[in-house]
Protein backbone atom coordinates (compact mmCIF):
# COMPACT_ATOMS: atom_id res chain seq x y z
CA UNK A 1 8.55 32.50 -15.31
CA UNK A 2 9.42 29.59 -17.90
CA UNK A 3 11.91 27.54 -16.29
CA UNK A 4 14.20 27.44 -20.03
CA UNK A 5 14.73 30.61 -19.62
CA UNK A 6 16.55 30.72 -16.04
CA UNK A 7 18.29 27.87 -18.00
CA UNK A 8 19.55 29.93 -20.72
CA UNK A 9 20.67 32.87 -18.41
CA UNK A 10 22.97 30.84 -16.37
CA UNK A 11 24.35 29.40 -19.43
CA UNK A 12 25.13 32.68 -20.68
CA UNK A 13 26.80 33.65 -17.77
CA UNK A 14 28.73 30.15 -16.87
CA UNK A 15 29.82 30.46 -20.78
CA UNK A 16 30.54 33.83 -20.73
CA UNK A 17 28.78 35.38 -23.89
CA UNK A 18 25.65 34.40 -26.32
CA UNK A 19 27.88 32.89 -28.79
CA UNK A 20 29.35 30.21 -26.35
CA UNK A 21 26.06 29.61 -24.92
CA UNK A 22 24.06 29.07 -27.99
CA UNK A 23 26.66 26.40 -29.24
CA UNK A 24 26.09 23.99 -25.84
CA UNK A 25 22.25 24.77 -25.75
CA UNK A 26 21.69 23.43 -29.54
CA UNK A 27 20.05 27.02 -30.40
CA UNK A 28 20.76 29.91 -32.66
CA UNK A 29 22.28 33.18 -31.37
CA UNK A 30 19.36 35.28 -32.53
CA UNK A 31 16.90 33.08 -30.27
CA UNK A 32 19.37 33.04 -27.43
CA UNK A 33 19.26 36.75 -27.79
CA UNK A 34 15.23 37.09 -27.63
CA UNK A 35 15.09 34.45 -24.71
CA UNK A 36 17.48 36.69 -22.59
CA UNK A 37 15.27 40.11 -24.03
CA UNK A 38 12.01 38.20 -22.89
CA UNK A 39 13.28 37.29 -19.02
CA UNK A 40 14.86 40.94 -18.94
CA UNK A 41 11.56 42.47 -19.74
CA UNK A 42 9.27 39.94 -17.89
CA UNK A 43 11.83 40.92 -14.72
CA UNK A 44 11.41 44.58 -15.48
CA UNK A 45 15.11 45.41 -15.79
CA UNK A 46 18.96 44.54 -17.42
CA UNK A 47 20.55 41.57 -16.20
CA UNK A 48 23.76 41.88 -18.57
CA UNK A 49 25.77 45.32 -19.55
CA UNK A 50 25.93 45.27 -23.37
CA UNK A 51 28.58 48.52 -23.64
CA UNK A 52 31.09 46.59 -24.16
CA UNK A 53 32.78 43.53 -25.90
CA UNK A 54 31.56 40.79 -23.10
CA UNK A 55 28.49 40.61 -21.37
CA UNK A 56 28.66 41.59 -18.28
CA UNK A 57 26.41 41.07 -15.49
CA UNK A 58 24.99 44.15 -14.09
CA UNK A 59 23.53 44.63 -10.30
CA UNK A 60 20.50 43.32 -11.29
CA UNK A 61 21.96 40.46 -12.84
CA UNK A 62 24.34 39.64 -10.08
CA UNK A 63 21.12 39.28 -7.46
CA UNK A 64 19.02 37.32 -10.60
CA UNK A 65 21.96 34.89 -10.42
CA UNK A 66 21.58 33.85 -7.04
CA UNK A 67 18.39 32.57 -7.35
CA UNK A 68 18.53 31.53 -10.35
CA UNK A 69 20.45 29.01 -9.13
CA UNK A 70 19.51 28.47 -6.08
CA UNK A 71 15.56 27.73 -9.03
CA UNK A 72 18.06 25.03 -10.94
CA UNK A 73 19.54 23.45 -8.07
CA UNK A 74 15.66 22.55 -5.93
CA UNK A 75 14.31 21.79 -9.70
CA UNK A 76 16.79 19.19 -9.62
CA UNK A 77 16.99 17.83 -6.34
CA UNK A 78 13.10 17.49 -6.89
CA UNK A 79 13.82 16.03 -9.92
CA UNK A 80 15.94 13.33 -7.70
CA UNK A 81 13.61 13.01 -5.14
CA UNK A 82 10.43 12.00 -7.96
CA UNK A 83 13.20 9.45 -9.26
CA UNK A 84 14.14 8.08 -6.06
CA UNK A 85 10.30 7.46 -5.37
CA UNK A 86 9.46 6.18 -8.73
CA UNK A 87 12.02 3.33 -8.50
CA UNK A 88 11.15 2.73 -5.08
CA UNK A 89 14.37 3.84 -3.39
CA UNK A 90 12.11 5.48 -0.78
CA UNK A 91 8.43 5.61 -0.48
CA UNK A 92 5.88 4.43 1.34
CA UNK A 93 2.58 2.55 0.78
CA UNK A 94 -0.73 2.50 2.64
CA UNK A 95 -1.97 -0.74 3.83
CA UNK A 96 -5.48 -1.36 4.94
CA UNK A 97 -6.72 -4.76 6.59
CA UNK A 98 -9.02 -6.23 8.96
CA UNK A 99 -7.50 -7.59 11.85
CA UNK A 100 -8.26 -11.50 11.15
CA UNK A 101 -6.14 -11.02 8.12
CA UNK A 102 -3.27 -9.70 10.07
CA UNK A 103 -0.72 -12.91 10.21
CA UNK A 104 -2.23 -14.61 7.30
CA UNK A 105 -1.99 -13.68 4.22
CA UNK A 106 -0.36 -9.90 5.44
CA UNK A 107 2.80 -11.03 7.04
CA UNK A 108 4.12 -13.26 4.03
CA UNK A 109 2.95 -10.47 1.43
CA UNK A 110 4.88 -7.39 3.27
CA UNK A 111 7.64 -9.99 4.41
CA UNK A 112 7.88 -10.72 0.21
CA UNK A 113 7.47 -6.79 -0.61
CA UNK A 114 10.00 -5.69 1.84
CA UNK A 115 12.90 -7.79 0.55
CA UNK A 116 12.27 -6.43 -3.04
CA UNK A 117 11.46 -2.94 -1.45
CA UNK A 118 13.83 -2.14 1.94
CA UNK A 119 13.74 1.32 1.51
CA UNK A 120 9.63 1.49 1.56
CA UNK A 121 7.82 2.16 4.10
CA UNK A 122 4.60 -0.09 4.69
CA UNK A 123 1.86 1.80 6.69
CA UNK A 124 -0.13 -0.61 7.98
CA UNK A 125 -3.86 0.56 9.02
CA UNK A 126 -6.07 -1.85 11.11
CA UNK A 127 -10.29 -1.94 10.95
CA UNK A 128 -13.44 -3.75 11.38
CA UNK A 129 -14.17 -6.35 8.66
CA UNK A 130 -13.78 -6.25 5.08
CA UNK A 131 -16.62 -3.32 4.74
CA UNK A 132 -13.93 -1.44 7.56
CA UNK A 133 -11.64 -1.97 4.72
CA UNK A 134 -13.63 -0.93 1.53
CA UNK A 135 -14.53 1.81 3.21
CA UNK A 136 -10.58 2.99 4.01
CA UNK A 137 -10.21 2.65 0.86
CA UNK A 138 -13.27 4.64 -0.79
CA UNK A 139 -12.38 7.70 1.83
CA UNK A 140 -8.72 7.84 0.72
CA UNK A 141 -7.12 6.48 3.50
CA UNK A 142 -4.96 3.65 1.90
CA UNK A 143 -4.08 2.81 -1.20
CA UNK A 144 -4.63 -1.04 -1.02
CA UNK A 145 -7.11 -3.38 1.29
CA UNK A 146 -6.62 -7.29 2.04
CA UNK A 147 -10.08 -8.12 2.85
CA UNK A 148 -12.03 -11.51 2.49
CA UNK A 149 -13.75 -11.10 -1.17
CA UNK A 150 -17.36 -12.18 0.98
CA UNK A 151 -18.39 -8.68 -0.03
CA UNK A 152 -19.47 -6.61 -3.21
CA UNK A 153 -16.88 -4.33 -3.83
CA UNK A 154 -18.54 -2.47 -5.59
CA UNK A 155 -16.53 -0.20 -8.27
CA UNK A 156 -13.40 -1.31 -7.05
CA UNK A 157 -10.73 -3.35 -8.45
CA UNK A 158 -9.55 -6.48 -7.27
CA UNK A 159 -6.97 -9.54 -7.22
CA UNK A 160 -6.83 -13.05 -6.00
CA UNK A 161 -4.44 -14.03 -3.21
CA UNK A 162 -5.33 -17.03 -1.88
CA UNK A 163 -7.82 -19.40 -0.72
CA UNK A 164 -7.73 -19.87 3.40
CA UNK A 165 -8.54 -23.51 4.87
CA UNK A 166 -10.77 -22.49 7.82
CA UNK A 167 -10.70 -24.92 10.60
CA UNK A 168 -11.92 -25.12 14.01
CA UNK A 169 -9.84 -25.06 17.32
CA UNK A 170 -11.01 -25.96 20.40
CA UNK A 171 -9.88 -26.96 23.86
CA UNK A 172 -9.52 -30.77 24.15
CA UNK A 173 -12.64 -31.10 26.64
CA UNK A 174 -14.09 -30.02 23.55
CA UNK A 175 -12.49 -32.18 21.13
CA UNK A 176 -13.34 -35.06 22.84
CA UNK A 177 -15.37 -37.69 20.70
CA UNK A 178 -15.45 -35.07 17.69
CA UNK A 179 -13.78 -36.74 14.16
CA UNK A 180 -11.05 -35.40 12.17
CA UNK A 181 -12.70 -33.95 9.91
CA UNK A 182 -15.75 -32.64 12.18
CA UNK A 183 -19.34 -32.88 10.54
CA UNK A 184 -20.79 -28.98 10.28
CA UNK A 185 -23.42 -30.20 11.98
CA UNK A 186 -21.67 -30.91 15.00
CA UNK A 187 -19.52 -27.94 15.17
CA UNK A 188 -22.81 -25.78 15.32
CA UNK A 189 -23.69 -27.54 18.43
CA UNK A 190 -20.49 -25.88 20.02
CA UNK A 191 -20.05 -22.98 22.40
CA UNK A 192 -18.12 -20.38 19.68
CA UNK A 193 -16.03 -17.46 20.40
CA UNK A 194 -16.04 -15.03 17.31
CA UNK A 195 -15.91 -11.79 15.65
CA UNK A 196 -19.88 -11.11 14.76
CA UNK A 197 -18.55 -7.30 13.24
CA UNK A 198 -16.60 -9.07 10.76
CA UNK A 199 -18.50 -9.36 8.22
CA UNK A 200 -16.63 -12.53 6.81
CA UNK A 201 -16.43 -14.23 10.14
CA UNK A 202 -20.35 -13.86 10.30
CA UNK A 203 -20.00 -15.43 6.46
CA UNK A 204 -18.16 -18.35 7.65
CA UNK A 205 -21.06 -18.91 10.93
CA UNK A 206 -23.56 -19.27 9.09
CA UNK A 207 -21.77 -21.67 6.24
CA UNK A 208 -21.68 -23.74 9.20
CA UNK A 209 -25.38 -23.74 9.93
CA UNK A 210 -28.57 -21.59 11.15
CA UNK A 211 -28.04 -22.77 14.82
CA UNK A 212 -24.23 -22.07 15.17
CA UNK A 213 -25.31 -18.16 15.84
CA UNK A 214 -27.01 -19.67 19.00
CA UNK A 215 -23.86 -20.93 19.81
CA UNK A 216 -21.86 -17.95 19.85
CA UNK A 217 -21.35 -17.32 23.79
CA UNK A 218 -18.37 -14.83 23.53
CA UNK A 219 -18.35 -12.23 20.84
CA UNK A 220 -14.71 -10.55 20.60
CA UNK A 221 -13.16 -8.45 17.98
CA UNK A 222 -9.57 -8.76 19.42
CA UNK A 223 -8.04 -11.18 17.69
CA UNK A 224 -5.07 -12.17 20.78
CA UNK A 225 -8.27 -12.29 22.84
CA UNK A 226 -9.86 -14.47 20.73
CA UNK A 227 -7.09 -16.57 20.70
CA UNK A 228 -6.51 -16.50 24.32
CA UNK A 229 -10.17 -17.28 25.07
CA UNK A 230 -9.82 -20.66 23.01
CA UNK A 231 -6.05 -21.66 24.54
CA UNK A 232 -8.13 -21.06 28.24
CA UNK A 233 -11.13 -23.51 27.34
CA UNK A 234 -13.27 -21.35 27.50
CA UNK A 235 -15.02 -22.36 23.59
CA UNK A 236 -13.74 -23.10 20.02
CA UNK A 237 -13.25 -20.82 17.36
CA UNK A 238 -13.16 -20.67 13.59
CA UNK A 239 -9.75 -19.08 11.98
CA UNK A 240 -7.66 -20.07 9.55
CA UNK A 241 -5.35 -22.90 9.45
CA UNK A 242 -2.13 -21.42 9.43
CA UNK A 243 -3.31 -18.87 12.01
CA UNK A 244 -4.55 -21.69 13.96
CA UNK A 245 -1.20 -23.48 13.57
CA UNK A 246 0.87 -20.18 14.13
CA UNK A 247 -0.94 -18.85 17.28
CA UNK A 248 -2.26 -21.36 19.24
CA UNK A 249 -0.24 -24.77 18.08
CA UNK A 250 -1.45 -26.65 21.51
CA UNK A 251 -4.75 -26.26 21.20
CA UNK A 252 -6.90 -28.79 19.35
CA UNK A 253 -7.59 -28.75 15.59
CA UNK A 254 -10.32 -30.26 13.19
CA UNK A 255 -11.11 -29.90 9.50
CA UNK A 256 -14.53 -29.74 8.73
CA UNK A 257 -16.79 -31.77 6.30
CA UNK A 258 -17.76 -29.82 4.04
CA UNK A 259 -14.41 -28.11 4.04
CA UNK A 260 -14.70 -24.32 5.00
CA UNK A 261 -12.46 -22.11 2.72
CA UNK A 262 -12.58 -18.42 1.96
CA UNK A 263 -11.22 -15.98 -0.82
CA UNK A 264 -8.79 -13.19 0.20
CA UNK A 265 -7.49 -10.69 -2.05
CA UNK A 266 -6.02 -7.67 -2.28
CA UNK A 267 -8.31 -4.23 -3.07
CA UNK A 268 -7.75 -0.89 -5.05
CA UNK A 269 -9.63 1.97 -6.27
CA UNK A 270 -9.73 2.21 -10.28
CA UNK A 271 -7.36 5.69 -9.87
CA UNK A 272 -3.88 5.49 -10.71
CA UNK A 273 -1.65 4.06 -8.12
CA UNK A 274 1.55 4.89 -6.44
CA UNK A 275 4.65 3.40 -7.37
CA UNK A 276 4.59 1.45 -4.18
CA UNK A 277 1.13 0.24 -4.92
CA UNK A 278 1.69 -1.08 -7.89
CA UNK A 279 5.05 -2.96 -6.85
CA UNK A 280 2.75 -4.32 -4.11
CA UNK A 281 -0.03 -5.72 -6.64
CA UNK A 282 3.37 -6.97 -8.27
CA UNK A 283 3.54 -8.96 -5.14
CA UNK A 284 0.41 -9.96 -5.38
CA UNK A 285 0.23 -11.35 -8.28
CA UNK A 286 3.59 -13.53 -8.16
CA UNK A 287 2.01 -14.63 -4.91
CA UNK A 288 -0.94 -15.82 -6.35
CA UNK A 289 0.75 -17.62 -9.42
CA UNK A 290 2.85 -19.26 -6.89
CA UNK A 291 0.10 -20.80 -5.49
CA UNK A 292 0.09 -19.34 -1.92
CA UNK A 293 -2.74 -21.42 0.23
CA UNK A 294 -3.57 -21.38 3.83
């Protein structure tokens, strides 16, 4: 049933006649008339009593009205509700990201999104490494991925966040003796605690030379157990600097020479995006001009 004409019936009714009707719809009478003729025919029976002067709604007519509108009223409240999403009175967006990513850059970006955005909901969705995260977003499960750009991503679309200062952190037994910044050389010799599923964090290993995989005597993909490993002594670790800074402040830092740095950005599929997404990628990108490092 065309929606118009539930329109024009309750019209006619609130109005009480064709002629009334016609004049606050911006139609002619004679197509007023034929739109009530079609909906009485498509219903199968007379919704007004034409004997006399005024219409007048017969017992068919009198149940039509109900849900007629009862039809107006939910076309309009959804009407509201597609609104309220599209200017991001409510929502809620998808977030995928690998777990290394989780304080740095992720925590500034949602912190920035949710004081344009309080009424948005951010789902955030963890997994393994930036193919963990490609492949969220290839199966549907998020709308956007932060994910180190070490990776081809394939068909996908993608924008610059910022560039991460990697640094090593190490208990000060192991500090001991080593510069500020630390040759690459010498931080291969070192007993390592890392992620070997993240892609990125295997990236960054062997950046710092064939023998550092030899090093590797814990492999952890808990990041607070990563963390806790290093604060206990028990090796160094490679993370970003304002993770390092953030989570484990007491614990030994060195740059390296060459400096270590690595792209992250934020990931979408080439379909068209929420509302939410797309004020997100807003983020993004004001981020990025800003000049957000780590």
């Amino acid at each position: 049933m065309d929606l118009h004409l539930v329109t024009y019936f309750v019209a006619v009714v609130d109005h009480g006649g064709i002629t009334r009707a016609s004049r606050e719809l911006y139609i002619s009478q004679p197509s007023l008339s034929q739109a009530i003729r079609t909906l009485e025919r498509r219903l199968g029976a007379d919704l007004f009593d034409r004997s006399r002067r005024r219409l007048e709604l017969t017992d068919h007519g009198r149940t039509f009205e109900v849900f007629a509108r009862r039809i107006l009223a939910d076309v309009d409240r959804a009407k509201q509700a597609v609104e309220t999403v599209r200017t991001l009175q409510s929502g809620r967006l998808d977030l995928v990201a690998h777990s290394s990513l989780s304080i740095d850059p992720l925590v500034p970006l949602v912190t920035r999104f949710r004081e344009e955005h309080p009424r948005v909901m951010v789902n955030i969705i963890d997994t393994d490494g930036p193919l963990g995260v490609l492949n969220a977003l290839r199966q549907g499960v998020a709308e956007v991925g932060i994910t180190d750009l070490s990776v081809d991503i394939g068909s996908l679309r993608s924008w610059p966040i910022c560039e991460q200062e990697m640094v090593v952190v190490l208990p000060s037994q192991l500090a001991a003796g080593l510069t500020d910044p630390v040759a690459l050389a010498d931080v291969s010799q070192l007993p390592l605690v890392a992620d070997l599923s993240d892609k990125g964090t295997r990236a960054g290993i062997d950046a710092i030379g064939a023998s550092a995989f030899e090093h590797v005597v814990v492999d952890c993909d808990n990041m607070p157990g990563l963390w806790n490993l290093v604060a206990r002594g028990a090796a160094a670790a490679v993370m970003p600097r304002n993770v390092a800074e953030q989570e484990l402040p007491d614990v030994e830092r060195r740059s390296t020479e060459p400096p270590l740095r690595r792209s992250i950005g934020a990931v979408v599929r080439q379909e068209a995006l929420s509302p939410a997404a797309d004020s997100f990628l807003e983020t993004v990108k004001c981020a990025a001009g800003s000049g957000m490092r780590s």
